[in-house]
C-alpha atoms as a PDB file:
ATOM      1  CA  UNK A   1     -12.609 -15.397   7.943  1.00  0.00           C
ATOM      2  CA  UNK A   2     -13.911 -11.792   8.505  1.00  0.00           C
ATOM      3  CA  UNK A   3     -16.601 -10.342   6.230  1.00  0.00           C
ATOM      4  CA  UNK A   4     -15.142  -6.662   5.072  1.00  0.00           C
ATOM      5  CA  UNK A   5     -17.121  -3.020   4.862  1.00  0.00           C
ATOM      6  CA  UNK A   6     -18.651  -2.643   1.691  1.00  0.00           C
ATOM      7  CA  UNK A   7     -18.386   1.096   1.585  1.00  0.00           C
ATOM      8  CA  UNK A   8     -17.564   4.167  -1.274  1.00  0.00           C
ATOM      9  CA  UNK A   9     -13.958   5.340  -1.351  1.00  0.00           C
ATOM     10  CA  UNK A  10     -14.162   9.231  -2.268  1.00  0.00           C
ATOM     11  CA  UNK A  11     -11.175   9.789  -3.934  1.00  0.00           C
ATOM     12  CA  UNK A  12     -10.379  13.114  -5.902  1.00  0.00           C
ATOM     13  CA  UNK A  13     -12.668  13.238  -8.913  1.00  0.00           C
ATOM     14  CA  UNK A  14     -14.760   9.959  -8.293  1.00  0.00           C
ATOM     15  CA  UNK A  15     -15.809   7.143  -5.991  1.00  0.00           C
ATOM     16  CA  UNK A  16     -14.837   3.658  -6.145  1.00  0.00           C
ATOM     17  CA  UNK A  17     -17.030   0.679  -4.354  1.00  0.00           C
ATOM     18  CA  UNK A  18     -15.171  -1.418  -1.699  1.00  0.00           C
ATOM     19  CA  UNK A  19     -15.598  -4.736  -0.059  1.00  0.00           C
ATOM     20  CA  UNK A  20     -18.047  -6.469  -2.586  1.00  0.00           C
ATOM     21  CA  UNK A  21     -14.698  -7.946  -4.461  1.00  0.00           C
ATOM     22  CA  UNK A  22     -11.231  -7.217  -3.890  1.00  0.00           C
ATOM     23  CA  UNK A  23      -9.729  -4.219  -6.123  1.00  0.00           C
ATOM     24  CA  UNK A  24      -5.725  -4.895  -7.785  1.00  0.00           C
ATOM     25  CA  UNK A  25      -3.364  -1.664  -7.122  1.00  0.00           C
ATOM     26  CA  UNK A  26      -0.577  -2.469  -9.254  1.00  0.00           C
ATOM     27  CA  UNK A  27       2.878  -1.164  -8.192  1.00  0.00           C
ATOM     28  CA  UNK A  28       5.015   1.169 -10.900  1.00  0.00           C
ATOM     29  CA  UNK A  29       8.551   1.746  -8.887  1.00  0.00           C
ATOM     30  CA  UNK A  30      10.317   4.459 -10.760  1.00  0.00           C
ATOM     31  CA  UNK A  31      13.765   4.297  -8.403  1.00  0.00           C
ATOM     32  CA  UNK A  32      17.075   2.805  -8.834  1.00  0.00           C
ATOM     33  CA  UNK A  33      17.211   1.039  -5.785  1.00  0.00           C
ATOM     34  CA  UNK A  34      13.971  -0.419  -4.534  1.00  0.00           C
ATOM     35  CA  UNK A  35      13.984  -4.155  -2.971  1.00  0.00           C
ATOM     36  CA  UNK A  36      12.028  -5.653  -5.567  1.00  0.00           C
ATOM     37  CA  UNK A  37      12.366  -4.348  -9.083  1.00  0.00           C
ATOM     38  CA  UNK A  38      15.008  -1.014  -8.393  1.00  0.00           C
ATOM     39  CA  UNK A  39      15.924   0.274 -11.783  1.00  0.00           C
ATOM     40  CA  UNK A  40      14.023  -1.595 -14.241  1.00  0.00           C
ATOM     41  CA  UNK A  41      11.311   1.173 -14.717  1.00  0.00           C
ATOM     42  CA  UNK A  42      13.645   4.475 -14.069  1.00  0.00           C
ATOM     43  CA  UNK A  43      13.170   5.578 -17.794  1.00  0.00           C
ATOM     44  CA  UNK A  44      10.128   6.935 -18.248  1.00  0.00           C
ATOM     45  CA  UNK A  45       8.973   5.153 -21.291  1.00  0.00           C
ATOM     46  CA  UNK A  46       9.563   1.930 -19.771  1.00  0.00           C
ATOM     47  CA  UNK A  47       7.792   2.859 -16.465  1.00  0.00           C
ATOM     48  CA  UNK A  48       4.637   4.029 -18.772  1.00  0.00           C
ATOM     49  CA  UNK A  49       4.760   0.438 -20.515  1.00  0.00           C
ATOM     50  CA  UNK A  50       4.940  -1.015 -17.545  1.00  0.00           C
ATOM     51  CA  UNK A  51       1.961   0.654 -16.239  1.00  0.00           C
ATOM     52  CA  UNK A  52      -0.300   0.261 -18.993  1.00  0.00           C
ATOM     53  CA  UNK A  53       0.759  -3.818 -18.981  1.00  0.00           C
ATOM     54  CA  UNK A  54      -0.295  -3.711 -15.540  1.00  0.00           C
ATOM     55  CA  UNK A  55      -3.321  -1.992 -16.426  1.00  0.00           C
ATOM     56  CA  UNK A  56      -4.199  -4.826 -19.206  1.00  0.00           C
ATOM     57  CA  UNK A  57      -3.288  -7.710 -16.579  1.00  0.00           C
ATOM     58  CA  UNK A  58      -6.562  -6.031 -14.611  1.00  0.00           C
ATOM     59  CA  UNK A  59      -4.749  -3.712 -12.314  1.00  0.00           C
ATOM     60  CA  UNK A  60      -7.661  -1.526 -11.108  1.00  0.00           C
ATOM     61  CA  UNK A  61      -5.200   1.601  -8.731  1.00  0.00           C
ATOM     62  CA  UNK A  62      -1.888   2.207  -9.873  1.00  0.00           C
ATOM     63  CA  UNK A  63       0.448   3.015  -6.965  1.00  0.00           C
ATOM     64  CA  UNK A  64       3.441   5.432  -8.436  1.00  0.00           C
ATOM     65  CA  UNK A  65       6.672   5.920  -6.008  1.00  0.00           C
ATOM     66  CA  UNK A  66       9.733   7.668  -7.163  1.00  0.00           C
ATOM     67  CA  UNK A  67      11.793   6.797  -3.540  1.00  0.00           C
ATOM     68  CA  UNK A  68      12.501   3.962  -1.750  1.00  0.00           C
ATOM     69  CA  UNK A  69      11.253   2.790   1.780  1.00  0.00           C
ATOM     70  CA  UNK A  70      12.778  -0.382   1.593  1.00  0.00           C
ATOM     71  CA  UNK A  71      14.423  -1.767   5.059  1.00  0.00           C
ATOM     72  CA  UNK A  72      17.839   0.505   5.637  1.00  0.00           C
ATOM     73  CA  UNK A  73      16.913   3.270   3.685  1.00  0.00           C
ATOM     74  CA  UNK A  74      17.207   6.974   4.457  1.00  0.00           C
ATOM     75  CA  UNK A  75      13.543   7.867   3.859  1.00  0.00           C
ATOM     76  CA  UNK A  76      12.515  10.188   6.069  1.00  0.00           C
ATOM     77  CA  UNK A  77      15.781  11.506   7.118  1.00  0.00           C
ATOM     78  CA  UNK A  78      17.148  14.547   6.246  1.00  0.00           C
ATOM     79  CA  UNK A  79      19.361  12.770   3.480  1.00  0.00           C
ATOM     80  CA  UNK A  80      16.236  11.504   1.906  1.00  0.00           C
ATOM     81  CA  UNK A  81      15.750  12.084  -1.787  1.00  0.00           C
ATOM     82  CA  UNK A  82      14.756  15.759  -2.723  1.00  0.00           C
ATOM     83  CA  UNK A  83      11.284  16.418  -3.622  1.00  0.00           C
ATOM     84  CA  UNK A  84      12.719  18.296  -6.420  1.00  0.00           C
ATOM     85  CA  UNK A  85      14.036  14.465  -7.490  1.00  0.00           C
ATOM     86  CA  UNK A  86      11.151  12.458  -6.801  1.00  0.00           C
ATOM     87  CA  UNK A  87       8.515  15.008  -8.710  1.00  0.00           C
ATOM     88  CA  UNK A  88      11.157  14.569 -11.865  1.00  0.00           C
ATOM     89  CA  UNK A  89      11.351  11.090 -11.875  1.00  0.00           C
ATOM     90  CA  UNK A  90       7.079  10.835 -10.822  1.00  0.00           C
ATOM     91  CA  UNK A  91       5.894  13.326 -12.984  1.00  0.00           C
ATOM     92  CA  UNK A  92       6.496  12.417 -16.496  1.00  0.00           C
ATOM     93  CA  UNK A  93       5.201   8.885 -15.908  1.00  0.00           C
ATOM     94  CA  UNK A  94       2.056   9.795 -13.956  1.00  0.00           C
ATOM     95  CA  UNK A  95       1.735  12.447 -17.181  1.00  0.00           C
ATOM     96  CA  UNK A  96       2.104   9.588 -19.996  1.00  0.00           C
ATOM     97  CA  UNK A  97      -0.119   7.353 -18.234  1.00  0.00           C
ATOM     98  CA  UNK A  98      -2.555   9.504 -18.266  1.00  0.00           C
ATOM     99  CA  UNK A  99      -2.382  10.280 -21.995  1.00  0.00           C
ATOM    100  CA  UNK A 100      -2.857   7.140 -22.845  1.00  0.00           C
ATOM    101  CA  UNK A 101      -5.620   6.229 -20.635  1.00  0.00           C
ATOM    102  CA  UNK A 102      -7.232   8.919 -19.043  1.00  0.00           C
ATOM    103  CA  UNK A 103      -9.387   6.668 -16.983  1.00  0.00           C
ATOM    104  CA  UNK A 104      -6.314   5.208 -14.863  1.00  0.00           C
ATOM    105  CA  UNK A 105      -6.491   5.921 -11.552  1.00  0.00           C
ATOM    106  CA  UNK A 106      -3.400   6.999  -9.889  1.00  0.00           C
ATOM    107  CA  UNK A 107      -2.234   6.694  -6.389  1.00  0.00           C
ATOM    108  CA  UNK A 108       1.038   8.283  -5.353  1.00  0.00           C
ATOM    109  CA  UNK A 109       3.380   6.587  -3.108  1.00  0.00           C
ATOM    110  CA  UNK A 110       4.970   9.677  -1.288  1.00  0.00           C
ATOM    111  CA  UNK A 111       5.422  10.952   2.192  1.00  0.00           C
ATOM    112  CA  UNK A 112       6.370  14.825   1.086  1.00  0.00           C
ATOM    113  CA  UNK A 113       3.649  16.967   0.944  1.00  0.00           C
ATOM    114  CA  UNK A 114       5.134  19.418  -2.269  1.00  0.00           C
ATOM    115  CA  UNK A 115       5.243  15.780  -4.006  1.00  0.00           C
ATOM    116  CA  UNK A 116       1.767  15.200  -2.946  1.00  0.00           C
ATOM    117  CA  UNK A 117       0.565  18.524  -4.279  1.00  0.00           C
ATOM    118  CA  UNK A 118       1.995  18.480  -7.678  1.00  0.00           C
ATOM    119  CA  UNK A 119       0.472  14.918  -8.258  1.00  0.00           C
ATOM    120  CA  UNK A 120      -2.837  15.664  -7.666  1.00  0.00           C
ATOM    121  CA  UNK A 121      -2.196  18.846  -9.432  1.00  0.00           C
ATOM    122  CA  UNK A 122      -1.475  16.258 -12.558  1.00  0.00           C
ATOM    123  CA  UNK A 123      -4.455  14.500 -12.277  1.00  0.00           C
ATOM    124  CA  UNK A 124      -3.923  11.514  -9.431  1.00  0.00           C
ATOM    125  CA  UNK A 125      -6.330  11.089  -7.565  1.00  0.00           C
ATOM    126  CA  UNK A 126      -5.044   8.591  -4.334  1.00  0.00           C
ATOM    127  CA  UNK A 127      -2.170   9.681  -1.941  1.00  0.00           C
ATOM    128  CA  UNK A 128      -0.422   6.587  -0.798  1.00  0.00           C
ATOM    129  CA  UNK A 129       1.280   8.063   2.512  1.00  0.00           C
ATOM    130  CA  UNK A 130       3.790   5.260   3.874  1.00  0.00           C
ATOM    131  CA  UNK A 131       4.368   7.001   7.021  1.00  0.00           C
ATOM    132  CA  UNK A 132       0.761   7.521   8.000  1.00  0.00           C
ATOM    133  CA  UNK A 133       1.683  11.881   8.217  1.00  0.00           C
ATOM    134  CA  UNK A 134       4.387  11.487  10.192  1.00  0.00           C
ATOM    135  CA  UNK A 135       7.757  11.822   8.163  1.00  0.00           C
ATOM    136  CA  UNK A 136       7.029  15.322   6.751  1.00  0.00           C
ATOM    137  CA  UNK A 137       5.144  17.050   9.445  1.00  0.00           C
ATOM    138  CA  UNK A 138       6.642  20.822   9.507  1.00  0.00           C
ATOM    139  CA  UNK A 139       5.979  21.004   5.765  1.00  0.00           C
ATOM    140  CA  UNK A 140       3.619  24.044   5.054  1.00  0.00           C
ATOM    141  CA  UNK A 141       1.011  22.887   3.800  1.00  0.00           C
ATOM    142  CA  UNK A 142       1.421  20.028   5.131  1.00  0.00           C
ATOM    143  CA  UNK A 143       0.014  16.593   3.722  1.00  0.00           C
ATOM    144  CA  UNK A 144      -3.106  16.654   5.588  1.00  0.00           C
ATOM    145  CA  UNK A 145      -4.129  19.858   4.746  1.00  0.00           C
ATOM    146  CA  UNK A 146      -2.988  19.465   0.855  1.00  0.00           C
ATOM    147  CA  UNK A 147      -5.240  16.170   0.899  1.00  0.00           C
ATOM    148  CA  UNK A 148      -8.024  17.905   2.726  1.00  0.00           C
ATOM    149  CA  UNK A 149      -8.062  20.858  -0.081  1.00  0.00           C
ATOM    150  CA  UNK A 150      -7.870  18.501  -2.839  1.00  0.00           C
ATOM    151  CA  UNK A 151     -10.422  15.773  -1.527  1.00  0.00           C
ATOM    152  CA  UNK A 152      -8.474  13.458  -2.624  1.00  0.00           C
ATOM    153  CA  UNK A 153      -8.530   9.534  -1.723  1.00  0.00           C
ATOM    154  CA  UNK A 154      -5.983   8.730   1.074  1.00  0.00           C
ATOM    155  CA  UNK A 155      -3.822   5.448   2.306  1.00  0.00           C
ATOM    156  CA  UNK A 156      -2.779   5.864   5.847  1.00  0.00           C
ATOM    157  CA  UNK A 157       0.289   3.024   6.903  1.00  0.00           C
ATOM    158  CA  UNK A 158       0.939   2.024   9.767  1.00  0.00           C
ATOM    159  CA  UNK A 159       5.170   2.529   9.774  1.00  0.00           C
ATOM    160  CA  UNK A 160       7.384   1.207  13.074  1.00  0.00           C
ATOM    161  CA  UNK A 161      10.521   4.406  13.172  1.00  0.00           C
ATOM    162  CA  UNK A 162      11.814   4.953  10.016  1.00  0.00           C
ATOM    163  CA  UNK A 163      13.716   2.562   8.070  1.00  0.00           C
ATOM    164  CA  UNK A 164      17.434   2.527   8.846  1.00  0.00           C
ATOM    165  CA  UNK A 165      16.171   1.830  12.207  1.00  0.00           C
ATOM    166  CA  UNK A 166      13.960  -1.018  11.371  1.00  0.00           C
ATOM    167  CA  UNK A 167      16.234  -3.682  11.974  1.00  0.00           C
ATOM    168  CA  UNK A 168      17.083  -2.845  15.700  1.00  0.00           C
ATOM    169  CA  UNK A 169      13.291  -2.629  16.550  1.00  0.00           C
ATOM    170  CA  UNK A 170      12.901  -5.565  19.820  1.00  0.00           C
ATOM    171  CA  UNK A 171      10.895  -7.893  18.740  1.00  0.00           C
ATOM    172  CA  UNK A 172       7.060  -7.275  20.306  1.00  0.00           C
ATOM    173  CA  UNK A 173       4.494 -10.600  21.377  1.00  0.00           C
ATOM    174  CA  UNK A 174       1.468 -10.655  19.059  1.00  0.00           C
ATOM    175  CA  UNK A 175      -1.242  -9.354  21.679  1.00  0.00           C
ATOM    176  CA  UNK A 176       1.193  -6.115  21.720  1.00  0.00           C
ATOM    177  CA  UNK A 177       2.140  -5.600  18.249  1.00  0.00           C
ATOM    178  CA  UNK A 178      -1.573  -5.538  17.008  1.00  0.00           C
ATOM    179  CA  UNK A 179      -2.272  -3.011  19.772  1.00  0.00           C
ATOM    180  CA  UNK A 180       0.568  -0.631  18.721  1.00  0.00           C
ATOM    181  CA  UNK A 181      -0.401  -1.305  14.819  1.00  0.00           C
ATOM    182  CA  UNK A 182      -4.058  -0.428  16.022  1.00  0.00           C
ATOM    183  CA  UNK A 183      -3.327   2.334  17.725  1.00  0.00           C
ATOM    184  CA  UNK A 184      -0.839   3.864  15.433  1.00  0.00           C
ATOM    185  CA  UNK A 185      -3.983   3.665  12.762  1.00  0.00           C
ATOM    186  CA  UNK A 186      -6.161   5.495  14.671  1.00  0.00           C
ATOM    187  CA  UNK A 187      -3.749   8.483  15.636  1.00  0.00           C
ATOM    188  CA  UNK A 188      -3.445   8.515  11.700  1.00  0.00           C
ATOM    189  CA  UNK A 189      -7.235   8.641  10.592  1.00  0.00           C
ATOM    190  CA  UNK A 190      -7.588  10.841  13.888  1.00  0.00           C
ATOM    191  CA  UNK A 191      -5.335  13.218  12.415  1.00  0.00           C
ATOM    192  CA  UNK A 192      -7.039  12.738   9.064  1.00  0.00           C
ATOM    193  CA  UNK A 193     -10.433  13.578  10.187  1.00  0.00           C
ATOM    194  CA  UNK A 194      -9.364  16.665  12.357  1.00  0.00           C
ATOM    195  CA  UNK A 195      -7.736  17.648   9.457  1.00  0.00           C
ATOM    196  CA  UNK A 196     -11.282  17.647   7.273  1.00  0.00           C
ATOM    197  CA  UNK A 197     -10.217  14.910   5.921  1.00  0.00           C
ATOM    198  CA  UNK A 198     -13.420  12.541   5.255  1.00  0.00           C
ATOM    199  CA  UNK A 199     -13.692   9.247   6.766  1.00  0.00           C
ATOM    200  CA  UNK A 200     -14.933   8.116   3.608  1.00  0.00           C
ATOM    201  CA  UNK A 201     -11.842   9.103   1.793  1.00  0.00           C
ATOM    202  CA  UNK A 202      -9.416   6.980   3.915  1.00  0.00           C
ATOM    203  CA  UNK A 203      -8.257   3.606   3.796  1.00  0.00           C
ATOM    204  CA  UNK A 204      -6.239   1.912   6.089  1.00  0.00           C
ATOM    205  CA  UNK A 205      -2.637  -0.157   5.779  1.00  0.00           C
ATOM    206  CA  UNK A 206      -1.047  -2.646   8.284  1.00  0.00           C
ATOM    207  CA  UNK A 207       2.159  -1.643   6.780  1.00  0.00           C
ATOM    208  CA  UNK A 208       3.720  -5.528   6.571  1.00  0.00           C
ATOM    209  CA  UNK A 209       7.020  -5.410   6.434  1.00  0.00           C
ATOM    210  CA  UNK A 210       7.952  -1.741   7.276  1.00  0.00           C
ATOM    211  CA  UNK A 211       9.147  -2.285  10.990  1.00  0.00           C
ATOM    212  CA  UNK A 212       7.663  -5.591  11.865  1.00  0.00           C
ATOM    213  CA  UNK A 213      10.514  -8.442  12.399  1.00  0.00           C
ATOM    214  CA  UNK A 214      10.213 -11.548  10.558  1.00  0.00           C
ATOM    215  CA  UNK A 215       7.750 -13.144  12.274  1.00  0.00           C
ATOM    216  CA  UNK A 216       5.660 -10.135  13.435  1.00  0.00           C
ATOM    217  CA  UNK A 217       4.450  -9.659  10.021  1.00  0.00           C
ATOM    218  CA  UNK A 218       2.545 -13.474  10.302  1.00  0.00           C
ATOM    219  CA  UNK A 219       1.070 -12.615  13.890  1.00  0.00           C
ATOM    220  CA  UNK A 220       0.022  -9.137  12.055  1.00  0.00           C
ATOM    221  CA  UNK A 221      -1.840 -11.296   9.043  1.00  0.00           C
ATOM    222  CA  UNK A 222      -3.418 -13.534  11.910  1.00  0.00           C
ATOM    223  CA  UNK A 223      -5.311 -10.738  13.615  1.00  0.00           C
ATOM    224  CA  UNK A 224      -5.609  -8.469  10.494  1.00  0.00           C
ATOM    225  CA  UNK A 225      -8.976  -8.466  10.923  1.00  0.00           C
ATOM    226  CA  UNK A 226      -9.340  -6.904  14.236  1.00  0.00           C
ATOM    227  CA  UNK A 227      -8.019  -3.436  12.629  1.00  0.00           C
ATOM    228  CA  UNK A 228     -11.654  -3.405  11.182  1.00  0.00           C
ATOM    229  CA  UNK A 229     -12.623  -2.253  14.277  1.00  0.00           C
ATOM    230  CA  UNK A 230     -11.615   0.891  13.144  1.00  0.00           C
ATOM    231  CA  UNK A 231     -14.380   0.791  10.444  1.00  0.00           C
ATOM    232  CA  UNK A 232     -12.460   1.804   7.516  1.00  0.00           C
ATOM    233  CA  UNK A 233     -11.010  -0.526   4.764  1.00  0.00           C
ATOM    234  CA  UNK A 234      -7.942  -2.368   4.773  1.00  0.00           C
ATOM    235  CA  UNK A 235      -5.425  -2.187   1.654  1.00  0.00           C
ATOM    236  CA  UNK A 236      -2.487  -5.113   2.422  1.00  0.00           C
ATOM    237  CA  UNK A 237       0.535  -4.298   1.008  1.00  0.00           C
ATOM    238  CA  UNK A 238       2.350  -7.834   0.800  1.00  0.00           C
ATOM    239  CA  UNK A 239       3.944  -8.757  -2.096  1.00  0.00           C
ATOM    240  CA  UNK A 240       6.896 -10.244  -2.183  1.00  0.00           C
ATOM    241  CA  UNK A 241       8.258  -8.830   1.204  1.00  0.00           C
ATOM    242  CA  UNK A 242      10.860 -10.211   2.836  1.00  0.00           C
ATOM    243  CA  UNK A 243       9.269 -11.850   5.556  1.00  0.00           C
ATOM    244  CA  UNK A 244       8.317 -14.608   2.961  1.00  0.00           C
ATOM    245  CA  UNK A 245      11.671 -15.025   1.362  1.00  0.00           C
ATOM    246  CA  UNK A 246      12.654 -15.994   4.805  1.00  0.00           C
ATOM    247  CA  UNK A 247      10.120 -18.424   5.061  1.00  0.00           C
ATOM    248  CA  UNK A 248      11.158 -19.873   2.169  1.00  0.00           C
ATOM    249  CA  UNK A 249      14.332 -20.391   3.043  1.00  0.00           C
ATOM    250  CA  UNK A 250      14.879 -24.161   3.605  1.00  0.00           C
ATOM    251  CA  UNK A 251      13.591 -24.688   0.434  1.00  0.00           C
ATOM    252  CA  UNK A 252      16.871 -22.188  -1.063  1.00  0.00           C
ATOM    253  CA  UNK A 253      19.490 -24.140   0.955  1.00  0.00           C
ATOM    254  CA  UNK A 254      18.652 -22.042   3.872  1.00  0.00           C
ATOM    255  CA  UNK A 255      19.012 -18.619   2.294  1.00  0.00           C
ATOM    256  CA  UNK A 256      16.275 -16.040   2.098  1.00  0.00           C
ATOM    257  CA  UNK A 257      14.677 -16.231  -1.398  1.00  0.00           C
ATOM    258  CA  UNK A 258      15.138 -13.764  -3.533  1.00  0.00           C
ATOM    259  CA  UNK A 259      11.972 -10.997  -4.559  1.00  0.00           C
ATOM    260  CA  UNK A 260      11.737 -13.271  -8.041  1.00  0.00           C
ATOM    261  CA  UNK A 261      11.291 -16.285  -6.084  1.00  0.00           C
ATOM    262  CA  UNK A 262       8.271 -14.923  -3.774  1.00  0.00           C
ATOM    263  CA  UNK A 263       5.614 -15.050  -5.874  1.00  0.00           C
ATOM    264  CA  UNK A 264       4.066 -18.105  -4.939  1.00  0.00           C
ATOM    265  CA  UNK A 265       4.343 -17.532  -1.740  1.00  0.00           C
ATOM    266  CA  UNK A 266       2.975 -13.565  -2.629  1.00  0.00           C
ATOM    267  CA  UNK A 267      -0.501 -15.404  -3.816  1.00  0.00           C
ATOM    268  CA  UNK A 268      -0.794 -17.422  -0.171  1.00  0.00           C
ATOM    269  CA  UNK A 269      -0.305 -14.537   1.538  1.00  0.00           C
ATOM    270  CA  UNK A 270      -2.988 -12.458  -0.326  1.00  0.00           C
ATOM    271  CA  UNK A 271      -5.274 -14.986  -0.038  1.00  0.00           C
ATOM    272  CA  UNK A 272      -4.753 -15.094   3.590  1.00  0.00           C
ATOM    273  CA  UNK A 273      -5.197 -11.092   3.854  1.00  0.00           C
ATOM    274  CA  UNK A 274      -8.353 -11.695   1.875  1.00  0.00           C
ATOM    275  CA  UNK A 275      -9.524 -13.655   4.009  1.00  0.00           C
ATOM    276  CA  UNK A 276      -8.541 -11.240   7.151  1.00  0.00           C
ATOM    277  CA  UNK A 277     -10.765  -8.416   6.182  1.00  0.00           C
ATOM    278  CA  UNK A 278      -8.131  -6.400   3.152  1.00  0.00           C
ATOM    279  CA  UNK A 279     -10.263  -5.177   0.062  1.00  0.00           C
ATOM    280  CA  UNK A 280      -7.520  -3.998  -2.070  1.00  0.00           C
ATOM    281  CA  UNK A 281      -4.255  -5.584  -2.695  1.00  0.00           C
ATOM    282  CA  UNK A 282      -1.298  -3.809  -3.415  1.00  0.00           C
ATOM    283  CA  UNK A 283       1.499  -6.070  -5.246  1.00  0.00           C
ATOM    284  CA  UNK A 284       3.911  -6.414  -8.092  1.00  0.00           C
ATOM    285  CA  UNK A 285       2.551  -9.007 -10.013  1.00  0.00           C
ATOM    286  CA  UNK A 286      -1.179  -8.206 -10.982  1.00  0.00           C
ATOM    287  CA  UNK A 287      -2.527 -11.443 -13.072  1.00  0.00           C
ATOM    288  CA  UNK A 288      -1.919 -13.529  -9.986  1.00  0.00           C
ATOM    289  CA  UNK A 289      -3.187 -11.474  -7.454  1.00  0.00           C
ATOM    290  CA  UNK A 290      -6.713 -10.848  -9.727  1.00  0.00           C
ATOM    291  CA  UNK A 291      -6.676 -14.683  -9.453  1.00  0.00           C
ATOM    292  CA  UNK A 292      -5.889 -15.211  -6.260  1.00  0.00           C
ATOM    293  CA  UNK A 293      -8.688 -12.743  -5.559  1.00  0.00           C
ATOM    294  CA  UNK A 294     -10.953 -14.033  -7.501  1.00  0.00           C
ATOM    295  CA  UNK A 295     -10.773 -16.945  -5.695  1.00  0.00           C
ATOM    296  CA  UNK A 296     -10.776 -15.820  -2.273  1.00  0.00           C
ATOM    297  CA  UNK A 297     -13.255 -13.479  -3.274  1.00  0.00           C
ATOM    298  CA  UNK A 298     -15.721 -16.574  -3.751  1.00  0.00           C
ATOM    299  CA  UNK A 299     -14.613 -18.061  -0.651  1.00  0.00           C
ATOM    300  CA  UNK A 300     -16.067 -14.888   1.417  1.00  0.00           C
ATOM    301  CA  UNK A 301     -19.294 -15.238  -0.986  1.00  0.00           C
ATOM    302  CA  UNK A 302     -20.333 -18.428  -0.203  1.00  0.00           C
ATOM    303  CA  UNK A 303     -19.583 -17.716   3.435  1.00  0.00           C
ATOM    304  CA  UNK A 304     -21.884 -14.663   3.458  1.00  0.00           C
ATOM    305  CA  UNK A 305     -24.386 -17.415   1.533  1.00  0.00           C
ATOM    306  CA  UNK A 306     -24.153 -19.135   4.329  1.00  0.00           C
ATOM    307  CA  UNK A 307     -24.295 -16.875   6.704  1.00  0.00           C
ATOM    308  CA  UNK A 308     -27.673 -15.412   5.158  1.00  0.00           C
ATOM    309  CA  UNK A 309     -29.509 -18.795   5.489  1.00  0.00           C
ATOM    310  CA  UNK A 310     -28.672 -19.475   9.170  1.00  0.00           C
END
């Protein structure tokens, strides 16, 4: 177990405290063809509801994306979804959500730096950058500078190639993959921070799941906590990636399970990242994460009790 930063997040308009429990960033995918939940919230009204459900089940971040990164996709290709698309599909939502509860606190999944800029124009306040700036990087502005204007609160993955190539990356022993996750981080923030970009406004993302083979991802969890080392927070985005269906596969007559079968498996896996230093989850299914965190949460307390007395 690794005791986490307890630190302010700066984000846009206000700051958020870190590390003293674990925050919920619920996930509001308003695409067609995502892995997990692709075209259930495309209509606006339904993505709101969704949201504001999410928001009830104790969701404190909402992460919006209006594209897909899932393995095989052309995100970050030149045959990617316009960000004329994407702001038409993101913008409504992120605009009735904020109607009806101006105190939500937005984060917007997006690698395109117009996309970032008329978001935070709108009133979010996180930019949720999958790619860690490097998909869109002859954009002018580009999304450091738009994130260093608006001061807003920034997620920096950690992303292997882009993802029609993810499934012909070699697979890498777990000494080197934490180094290259490590070290892909810190270009990242480096970037950030020579972009006036605070330190304080970053967070950090192993990126599980987006170019890490099956087993990768586990070896990743194991030595999550060493990416502390780069003293910002860690967000883990693991919910019901793919890595676990396959896991669970002799239990499905040795087929992957399906997103709707992962959620069990979702919880042990948060826990674990809990446990490894993340202080915000980022998943599907809120209620169960709060409770998984709330447990794992008083796991870290008692050891810091402990800890304390010795």
């Amino acid at each position: 177990m690794q005791s986490r930063p307890i630190t302010e997040w700066h984000l846009r308009t206000r700051r958020i405290e870190l590390g003293t429990r674990t925050l919920i960033c619920g996930v509001v995918n308003i695409t067609p063809d995502s892995f997990s939940d692709g075209n259930l919230f495309l209509n606006p009204e339904n993505a709101i509801a969704h949201a504001l459900q999410l928001i009830e089940e104790g969701a404190d971040i909402l992460d919006l994306g209006a594209e897909s990164t899932r393995p095989g996709s052309q995100a970050g290709t030149n045959t990617a979804l316009s960000p004329d698309e994407e702001q038409s599909r993101l913008l409504p939502v992120l605009e009735g959500i904020l109607k009806a509860r101006p105190d939500a606190i937005l984060s917007i999944d997006t690698y395109k730096a117009s996309t970032a800029r008329a978001a935070l124009l709108a009133g979010a306040e996180i930019i949720n950058d999958v790619s860690g700036f490097t998909w869109d990087p002859n954009a002018n502005p580009a999304m450091p500078a738009i994130c260093a204007e608006a001061q807003c609160g920034v997620i920096l993955m950690h992303t292997r190639s882009l993802p029609d190539q993810w499934r012909t990356q070699p697979q890498l022993p777990a000494d080197q993959l934490i180094t290259l996750v490590r070290n892909g981080l810190a270009a990242s923030f480096e970037l950030a921070i020579n972009s006036k970009i605070p330190p304080h406004a970053v967070v950090l993302d192993p990126g599980y799941g987006f170019g890490k083979r099956f087993n990768e991802n586990y070896a990743l969890l194991a030595r999550q906590s060493r990416l502390l080392e780069l003293n910002r927070p860690i967000l883990a985005g693991l919910s019901r990636k793919s890595f676990l269906g396959h896991t669970l596969a002799p239990l499905h007559n040795g087929q992957s399970a399906s997103p709707s079968q992962r959620e069990t498996a979702t919880i042990a896996a948060h826990t674990a990242a809990i446990l490894h230093g993340a202080s915000i989850l980022r998943t599907h299914a809120v209620r169960p994460a709060v409770e998984a965190a709330l447990i794992a949460d008083a796991i870290l307390m008692a050891q810091s009790e402990e800890t304390n007395r010795s």
